[in-house]
Protein backbone atom coordinates (compact mmCIF):
# COMPACT_ATOMS: atom_id res chain seq x y z
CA UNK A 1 0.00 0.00 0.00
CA UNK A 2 1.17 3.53 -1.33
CA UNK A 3 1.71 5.87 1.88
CA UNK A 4 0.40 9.61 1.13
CA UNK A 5 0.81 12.52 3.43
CA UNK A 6 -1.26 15.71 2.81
CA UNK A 7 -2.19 19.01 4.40
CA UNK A 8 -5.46 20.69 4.14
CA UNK A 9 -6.96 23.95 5.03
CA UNK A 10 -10.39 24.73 7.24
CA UNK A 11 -10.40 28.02 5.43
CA UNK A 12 -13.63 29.98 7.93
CA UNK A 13 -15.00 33.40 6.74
CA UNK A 14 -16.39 36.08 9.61
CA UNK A 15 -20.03 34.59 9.61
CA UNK A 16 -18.20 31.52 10.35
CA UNK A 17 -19.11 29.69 6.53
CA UNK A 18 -16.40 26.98 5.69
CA UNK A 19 -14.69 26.80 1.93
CA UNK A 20 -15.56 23.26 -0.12
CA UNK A 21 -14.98 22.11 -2.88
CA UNK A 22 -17.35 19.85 -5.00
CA UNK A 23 -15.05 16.68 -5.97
CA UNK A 24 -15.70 13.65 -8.39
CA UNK A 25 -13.61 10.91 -8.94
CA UNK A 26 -14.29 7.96 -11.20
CA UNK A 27 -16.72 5.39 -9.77
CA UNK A 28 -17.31 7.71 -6.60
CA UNK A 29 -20.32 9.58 -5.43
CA UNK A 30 -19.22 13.56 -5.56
CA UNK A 31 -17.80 14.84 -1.98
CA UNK A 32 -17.35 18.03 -0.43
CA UNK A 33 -13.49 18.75 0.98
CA UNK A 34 -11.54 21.26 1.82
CA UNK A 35 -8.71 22.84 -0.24
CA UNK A 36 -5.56 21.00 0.70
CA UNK A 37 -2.94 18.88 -1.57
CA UNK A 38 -0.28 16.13 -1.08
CA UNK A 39 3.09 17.36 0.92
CA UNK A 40 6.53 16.74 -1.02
CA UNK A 41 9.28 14.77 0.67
CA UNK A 42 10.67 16.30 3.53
CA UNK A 43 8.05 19.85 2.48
CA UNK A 44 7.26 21.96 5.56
CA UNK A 45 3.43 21.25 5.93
CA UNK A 46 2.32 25.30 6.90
CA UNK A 47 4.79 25.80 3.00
CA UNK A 48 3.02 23.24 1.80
CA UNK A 49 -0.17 24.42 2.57
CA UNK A 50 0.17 28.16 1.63
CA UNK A 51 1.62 26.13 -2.01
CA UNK A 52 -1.21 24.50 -2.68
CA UNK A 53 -3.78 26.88 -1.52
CA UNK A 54 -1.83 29.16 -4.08
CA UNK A 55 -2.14 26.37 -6.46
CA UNK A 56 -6.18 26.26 -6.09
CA UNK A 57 -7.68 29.18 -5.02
CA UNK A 58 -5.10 31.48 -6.58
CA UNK A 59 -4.26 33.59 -2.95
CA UNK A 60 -0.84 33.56 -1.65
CA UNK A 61 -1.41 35.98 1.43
CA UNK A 62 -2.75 33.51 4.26
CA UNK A 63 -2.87 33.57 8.12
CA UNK A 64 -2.47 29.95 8.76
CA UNK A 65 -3.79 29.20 12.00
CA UNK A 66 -2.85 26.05 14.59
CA UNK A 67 -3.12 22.73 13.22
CA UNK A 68 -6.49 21.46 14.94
CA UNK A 69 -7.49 17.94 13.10
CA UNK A 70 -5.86 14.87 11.76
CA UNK A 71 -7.46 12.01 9.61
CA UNK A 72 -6.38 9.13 8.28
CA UNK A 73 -8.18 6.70 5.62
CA UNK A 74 -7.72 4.37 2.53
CA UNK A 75 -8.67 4.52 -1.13
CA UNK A 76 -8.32 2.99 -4.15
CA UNK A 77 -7.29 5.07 -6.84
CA UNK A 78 -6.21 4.53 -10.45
CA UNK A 79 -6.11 0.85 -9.22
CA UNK A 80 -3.68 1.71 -6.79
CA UNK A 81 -3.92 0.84 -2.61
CA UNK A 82 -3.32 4.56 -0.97
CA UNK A 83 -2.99 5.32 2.71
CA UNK A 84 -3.45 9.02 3.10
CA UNK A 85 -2.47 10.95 6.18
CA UNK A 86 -4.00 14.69 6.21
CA UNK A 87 -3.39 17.36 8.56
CA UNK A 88 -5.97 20.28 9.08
CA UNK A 89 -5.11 23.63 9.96
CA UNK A 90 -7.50 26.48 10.33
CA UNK A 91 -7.17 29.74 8.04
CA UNK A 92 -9.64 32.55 9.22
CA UNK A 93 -10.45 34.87 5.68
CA UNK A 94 -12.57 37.31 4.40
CA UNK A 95 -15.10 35.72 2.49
CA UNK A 96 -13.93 36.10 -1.30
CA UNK A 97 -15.15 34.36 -4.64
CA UNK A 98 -13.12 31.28 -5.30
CA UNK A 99 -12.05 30.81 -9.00
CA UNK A 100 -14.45 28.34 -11.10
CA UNK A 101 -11.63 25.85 -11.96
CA UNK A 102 -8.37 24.97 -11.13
CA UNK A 103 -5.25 25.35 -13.21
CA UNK A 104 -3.86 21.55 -12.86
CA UNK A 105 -5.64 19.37 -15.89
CA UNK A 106 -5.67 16.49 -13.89
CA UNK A 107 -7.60 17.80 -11.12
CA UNK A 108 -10.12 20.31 -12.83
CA UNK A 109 -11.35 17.03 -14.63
CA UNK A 110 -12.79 16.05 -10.72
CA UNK A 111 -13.63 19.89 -9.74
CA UNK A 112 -17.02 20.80 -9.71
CA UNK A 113 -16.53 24.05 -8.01
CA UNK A 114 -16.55 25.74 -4.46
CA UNK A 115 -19.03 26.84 -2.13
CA UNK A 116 -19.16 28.44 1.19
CA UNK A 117 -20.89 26.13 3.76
CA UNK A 118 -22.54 26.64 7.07
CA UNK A 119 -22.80 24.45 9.94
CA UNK A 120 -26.42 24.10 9.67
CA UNK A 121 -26.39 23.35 5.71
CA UNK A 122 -23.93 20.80 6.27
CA UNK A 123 -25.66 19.16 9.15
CA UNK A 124 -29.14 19.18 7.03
CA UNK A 125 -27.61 18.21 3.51
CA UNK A 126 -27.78 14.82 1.78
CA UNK A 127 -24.73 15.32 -0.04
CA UNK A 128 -20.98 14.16 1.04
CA UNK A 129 -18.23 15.84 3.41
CA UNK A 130 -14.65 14.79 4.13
CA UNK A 131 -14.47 14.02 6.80
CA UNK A 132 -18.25 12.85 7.36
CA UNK A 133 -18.39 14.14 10.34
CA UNK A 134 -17.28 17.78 9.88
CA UNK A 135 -20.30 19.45 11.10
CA UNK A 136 -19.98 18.22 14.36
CA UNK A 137 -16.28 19.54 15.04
CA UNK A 138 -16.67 22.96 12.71
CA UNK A 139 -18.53 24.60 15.58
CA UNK A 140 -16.00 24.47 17.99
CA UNK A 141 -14.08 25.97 15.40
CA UNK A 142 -15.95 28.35 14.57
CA UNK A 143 -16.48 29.61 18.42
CA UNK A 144 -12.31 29.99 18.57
CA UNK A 145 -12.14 26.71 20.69
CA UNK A 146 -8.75 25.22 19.59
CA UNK A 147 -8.14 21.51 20.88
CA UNK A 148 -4.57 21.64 22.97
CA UNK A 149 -3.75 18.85 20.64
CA UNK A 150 -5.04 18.10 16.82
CA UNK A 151 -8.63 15.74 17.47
CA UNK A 152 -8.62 12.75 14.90
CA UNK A 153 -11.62 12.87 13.35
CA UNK A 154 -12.02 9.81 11.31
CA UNK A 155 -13.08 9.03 8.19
């Protein structure tokens, strides 16, 4: 099994609405995630971050806050066994209009665009986030409660 580490961003605007963005991959359902990429060997994660946040939404000026979740989980993709390890860090930002498709070929095939979430959409919505369970640990978030140590939370 292929080992993966990534970093992603919990990027929360000042009425406390969460950045997504609308994936599909082949045979999959589409999911809501946040921005975030793989890390390069031996890449600072907070670097790797403000890279690929660059990379997808075009901004290079970020306040990256403290690194609040972990998650770990499996996939199959392009046949292949991955194990992917993702960090979370939380970026507070002025709401802004994400850009409608991303530069890399390979990914804007997936992308189905962005969208600015609340809690209470997420919670009542039929559709899927990674992780599932983000609604229930975005309002701690949201109400500045940082965990002295990142929370996993799961799949």
């Amino acid at each position: 099994m292929r080992k993966r580490s990534a970093v992603r961003a919990i990027i929360l605007s000042p009425d406390d609405k969460i950045l997504l963005a609308r994936m599909q991959y082949p045979n999959t359902e589409p999911l809501w995630l946040t921005p975030g990429g793989g890390l390069e060997v031996d890449e600072d994660p907070v670097a790797a971050l403000r890279r690929e946040l660059n990379e997808e939404i075009f901004i290079s000026d970020w306040d990256i806050g403290p690194l609040v979740w972990t998650r770990e989980h499996r996939l199959t993709f392009n046949q292949r066994d991955i194990c992917v390890n993702e960090i979370f860090y939380v970026v507070r930002s002025t709401k802004f209009d994400p850009p409608q498709a991303m530069p890399d070929e390979n990914e804007n095939q997936h992308f189905h665009g962005y969208r600015w979430w609340g809690v209470a959409d997420i919670n009542a919505s039929d559709e899927t986030f990674v992780p599932l369970k983000i609604g229930t640990y975005l309002p701690d978030l949201s109400n500045s409660i940082i965990p002295a140590k990142p929370i996993d939370v799961g799949v």
